[in-house]
PDB file of N, CA and C in Angstrom:
ATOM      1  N   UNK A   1       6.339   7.927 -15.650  1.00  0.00           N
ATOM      2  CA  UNK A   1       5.985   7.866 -14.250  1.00  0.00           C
ATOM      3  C   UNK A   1       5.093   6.652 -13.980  1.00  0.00           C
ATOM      4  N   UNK A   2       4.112   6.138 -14.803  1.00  0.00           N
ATOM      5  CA  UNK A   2       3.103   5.280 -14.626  1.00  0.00           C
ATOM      6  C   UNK A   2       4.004   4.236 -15.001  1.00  0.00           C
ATOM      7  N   UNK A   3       4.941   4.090 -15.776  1.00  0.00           N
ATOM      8  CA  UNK A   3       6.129   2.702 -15.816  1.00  0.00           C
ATOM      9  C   UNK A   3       6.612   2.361 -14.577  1.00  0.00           C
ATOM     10  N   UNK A   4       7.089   3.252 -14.258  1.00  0.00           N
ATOM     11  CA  UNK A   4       7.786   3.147 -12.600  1.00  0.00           C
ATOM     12  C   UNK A   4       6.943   2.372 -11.505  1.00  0.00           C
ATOM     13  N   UNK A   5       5.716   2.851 -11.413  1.00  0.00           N
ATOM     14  CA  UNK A   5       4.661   2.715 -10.521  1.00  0.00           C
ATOM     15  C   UNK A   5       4.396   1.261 -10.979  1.00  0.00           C
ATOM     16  N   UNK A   6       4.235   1.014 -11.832  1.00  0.00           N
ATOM     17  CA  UNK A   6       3.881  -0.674 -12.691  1.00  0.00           C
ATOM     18  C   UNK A   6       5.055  -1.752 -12.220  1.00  0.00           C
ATOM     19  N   UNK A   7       6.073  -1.006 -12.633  1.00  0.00           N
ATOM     20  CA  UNK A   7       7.067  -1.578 -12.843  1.00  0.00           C
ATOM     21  C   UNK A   7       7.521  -1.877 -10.639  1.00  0.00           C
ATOM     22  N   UNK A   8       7.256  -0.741 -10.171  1.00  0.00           N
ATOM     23  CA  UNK A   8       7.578  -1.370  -8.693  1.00  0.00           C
ATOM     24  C   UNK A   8       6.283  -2.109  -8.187  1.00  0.00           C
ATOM     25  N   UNK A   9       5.165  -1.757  -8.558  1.00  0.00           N
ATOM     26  CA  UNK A   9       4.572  -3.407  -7.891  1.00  0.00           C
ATOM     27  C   UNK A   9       4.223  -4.818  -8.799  1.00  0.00           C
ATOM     28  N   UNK A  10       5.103  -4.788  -9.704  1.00  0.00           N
ATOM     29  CA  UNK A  10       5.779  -6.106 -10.608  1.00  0.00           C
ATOM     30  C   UNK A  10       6.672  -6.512  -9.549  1.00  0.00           C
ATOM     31  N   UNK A  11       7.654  -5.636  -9.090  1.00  0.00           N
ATOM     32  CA  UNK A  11       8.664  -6.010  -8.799  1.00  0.00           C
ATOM     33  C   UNK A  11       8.432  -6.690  -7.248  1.00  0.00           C
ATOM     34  N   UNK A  12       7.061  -6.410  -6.112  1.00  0.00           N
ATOM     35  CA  UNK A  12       7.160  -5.718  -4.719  1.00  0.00           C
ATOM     36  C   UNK A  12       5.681  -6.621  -4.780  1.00  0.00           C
ATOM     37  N   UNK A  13       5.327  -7.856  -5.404  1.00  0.00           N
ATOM     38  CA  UNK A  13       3.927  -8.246  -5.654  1.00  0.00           C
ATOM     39  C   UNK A  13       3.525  -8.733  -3.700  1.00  0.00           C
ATOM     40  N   UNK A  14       4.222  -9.136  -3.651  1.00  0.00           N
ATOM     41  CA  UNK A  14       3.178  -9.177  -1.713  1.00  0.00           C
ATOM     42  C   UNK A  14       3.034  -7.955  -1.177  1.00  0.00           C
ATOM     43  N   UNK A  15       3.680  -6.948  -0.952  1.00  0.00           N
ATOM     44  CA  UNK A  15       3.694  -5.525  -0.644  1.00  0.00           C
ATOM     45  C   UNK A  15       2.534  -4.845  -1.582  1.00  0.00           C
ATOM     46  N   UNK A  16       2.810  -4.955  -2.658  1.00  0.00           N
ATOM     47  CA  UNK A  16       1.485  -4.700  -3.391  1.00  0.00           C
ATOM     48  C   UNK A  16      -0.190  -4.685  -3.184  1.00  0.00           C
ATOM     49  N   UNK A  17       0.212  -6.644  -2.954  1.00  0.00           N
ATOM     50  CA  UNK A  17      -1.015  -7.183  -2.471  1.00  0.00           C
ATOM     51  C   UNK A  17      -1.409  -6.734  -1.428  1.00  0.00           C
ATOM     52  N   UNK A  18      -1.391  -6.513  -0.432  1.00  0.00           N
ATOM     53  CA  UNK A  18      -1.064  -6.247   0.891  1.00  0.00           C
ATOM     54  C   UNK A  18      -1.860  -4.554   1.503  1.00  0.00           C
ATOM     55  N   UNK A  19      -1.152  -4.348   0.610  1.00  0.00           N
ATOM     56  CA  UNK A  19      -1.576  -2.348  -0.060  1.00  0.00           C
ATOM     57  C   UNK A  19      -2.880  -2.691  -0.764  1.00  0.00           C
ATOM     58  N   UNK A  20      -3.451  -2.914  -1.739  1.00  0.00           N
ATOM     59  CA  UNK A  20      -4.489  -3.261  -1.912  1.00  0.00           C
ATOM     60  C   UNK A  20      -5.266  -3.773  -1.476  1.00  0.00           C
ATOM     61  N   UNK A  21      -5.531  -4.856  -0.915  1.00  0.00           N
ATOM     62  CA  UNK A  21      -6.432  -5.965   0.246  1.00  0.00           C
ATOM     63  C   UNK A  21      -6.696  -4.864   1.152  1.00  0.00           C
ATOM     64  N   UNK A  22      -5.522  -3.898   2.164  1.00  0.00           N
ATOM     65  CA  UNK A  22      -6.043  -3.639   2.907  1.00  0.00           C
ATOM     66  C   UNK A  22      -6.530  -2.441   2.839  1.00  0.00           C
ATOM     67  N   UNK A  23      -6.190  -1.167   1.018  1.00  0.00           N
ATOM     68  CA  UNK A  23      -7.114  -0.616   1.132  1.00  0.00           C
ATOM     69  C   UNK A  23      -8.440  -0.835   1.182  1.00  0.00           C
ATOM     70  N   UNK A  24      -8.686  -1.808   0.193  1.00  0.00           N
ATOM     71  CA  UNK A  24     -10.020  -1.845  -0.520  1.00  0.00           C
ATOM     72  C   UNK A  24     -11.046  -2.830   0.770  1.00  0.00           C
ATOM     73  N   UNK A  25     -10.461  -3.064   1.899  1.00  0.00           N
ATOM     74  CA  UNK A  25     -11.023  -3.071   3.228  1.00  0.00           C
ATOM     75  C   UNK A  25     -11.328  -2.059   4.161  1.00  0.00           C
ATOM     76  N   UNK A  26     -10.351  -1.100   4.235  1.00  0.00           N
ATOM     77  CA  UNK A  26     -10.781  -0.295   4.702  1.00  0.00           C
ATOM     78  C   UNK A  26     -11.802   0.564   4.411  1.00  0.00           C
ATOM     79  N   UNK A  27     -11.839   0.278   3.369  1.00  0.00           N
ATOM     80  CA  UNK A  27     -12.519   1.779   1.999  1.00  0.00           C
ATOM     81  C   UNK A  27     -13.892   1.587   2.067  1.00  0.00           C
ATOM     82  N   UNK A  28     -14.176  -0.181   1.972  1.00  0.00           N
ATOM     83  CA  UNK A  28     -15.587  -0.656   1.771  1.00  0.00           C
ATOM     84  C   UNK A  28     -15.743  -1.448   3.448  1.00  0.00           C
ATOM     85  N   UNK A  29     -15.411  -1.907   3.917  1.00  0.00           N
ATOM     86  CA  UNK A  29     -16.150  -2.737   5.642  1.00  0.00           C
ATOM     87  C   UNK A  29     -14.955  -1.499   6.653  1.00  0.00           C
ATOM     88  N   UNK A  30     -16.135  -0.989   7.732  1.00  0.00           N
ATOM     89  CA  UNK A  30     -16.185  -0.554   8.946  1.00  0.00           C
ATOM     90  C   UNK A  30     -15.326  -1.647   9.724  1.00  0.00           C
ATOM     91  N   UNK A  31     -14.525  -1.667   9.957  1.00  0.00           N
ATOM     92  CA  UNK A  31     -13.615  -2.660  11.034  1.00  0.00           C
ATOM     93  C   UNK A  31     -13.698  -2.008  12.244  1.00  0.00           C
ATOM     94  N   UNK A  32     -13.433  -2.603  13.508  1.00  0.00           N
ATOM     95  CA  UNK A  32     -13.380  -1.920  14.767  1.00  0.00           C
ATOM     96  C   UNK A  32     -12.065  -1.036  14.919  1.00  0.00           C
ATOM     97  N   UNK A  33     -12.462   0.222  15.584  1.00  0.00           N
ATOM     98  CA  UNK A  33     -11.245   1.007  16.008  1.00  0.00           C
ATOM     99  C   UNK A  33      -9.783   0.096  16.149  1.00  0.00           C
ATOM    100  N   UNK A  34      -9.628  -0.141  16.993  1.00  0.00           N
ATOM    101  CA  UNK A  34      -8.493  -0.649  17.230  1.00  0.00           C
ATOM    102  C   UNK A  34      -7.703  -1.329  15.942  1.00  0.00           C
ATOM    103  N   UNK A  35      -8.943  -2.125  15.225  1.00  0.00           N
ATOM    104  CA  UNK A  35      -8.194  -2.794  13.957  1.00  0.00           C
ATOM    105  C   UNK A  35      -8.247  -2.212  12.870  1.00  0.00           C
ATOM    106  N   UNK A  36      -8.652  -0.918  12.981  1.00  0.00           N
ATOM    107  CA  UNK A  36      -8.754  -0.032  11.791  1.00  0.00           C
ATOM    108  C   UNK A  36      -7.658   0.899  11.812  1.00  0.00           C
ATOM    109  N   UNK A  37      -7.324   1.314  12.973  1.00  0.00           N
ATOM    110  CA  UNK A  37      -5.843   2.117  13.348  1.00  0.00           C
ATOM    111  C   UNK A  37      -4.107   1.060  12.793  1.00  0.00           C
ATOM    112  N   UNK A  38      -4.695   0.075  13.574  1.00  0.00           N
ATOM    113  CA  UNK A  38      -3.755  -1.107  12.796  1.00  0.00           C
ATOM    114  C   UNK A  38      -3.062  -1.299  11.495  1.00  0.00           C
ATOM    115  N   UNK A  39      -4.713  -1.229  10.750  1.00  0.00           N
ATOM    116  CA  UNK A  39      -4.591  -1.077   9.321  1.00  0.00           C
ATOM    117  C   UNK A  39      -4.227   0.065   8.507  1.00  0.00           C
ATOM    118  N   UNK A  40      -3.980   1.349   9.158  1.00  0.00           N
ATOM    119  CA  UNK A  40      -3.747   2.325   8.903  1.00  0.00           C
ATOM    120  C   UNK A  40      -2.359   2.308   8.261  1.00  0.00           C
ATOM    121  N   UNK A  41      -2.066   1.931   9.979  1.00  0.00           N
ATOM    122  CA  UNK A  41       0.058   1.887   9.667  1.00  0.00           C
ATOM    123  C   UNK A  41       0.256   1.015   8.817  1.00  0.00           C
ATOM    124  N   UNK A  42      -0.518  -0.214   8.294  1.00  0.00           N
ATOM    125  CA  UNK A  42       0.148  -1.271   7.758  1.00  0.00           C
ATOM    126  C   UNK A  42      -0.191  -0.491   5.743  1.00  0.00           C
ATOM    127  N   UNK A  43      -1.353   0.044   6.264  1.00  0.00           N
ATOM    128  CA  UNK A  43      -1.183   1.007   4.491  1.00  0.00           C
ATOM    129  C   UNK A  43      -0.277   2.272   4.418  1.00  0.00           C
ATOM    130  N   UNK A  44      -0.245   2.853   5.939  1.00  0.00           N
ATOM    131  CA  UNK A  44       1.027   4.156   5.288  1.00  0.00           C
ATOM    132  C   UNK A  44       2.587   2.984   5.827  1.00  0.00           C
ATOM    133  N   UNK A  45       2.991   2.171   6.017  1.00  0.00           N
ATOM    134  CA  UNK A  45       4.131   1.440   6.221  1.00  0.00           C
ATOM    135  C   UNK A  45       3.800   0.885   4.508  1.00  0.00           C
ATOM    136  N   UNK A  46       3.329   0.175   3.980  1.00  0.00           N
ATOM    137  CA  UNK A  46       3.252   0.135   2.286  1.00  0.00           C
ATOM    138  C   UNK A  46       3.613   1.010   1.472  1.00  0.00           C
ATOM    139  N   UNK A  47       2.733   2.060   1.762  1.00  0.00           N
ATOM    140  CA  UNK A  47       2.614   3.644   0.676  1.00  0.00           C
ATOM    141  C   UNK A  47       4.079   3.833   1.067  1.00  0.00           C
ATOM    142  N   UNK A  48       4.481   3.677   2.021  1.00  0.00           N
ATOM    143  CA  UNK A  48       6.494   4.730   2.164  1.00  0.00           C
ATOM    144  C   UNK A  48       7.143   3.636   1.130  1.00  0.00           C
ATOM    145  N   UNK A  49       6.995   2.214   1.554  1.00  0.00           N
ATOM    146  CA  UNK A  49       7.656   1.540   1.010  1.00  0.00           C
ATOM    147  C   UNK A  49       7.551   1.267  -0.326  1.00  0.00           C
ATOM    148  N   UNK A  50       6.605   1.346  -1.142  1.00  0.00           N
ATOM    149  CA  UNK A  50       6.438   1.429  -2.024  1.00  0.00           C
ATOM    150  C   UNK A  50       6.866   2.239  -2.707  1.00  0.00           C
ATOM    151  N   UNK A  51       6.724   4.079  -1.840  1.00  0.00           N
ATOM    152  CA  UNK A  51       7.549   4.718  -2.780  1.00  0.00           C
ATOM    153  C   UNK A  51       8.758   5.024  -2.771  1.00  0.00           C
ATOM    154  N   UNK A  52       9.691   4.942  -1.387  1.00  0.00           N
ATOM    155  CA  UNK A  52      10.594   4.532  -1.895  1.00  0.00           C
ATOM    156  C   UNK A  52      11.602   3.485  -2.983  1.00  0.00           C
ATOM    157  N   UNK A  53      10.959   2.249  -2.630  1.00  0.00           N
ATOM    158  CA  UNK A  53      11.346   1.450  -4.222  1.00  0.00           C
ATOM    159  C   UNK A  53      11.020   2.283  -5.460  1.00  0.00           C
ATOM    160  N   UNK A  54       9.806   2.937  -5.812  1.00  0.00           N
ATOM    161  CA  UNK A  54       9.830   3.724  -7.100  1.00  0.00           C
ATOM    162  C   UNK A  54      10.679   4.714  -7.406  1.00  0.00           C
ATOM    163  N   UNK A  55      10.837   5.610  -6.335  1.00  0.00           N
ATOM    164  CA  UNK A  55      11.517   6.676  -6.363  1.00  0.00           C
ATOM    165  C   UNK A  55      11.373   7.208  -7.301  1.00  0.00           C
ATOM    166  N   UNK A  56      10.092   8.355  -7.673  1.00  0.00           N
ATOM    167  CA  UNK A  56       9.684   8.724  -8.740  1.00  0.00           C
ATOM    168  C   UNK A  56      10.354   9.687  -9.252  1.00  0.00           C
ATOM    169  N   UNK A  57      10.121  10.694  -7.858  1.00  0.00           N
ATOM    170  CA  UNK A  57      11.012  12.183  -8.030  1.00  0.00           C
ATOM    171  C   UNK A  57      12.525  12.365  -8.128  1.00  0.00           C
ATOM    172  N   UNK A  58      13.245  11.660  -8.875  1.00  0.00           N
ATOM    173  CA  UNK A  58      14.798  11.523  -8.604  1.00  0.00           C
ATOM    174  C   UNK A  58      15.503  12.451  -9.251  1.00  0.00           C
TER     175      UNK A  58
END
């Protein structure tokens, strides 16, 4: 399972990046509402996409 997960953001590295940067923004700096809702969709629009490429549970 942890191959898979490796192995799709090897494969998905801007999507990756992207997913990361904007957790580890959200997580640690207070952004304003509006751009924090923003950032929301743009981490659950990642998290789907991401797991669909893994497709863990098959």
């Amino acid at each position: 399972m942890y191959k898979k997960i490796i192995n799709g953001c090897i494969d998905n590295p801007i999507v990756s990046s992207v997913f990361a940067v904007d957790f580890l923004l959200l997580l640690f700096i207070r952004p304003p509402a509006f751009f924090s809702l923003l950032m929301l969709g743009t981490l659950a629009g990642c998290s789907m996409y991401l797991g669909q490429k893994t497709a863990l549970f098959k």
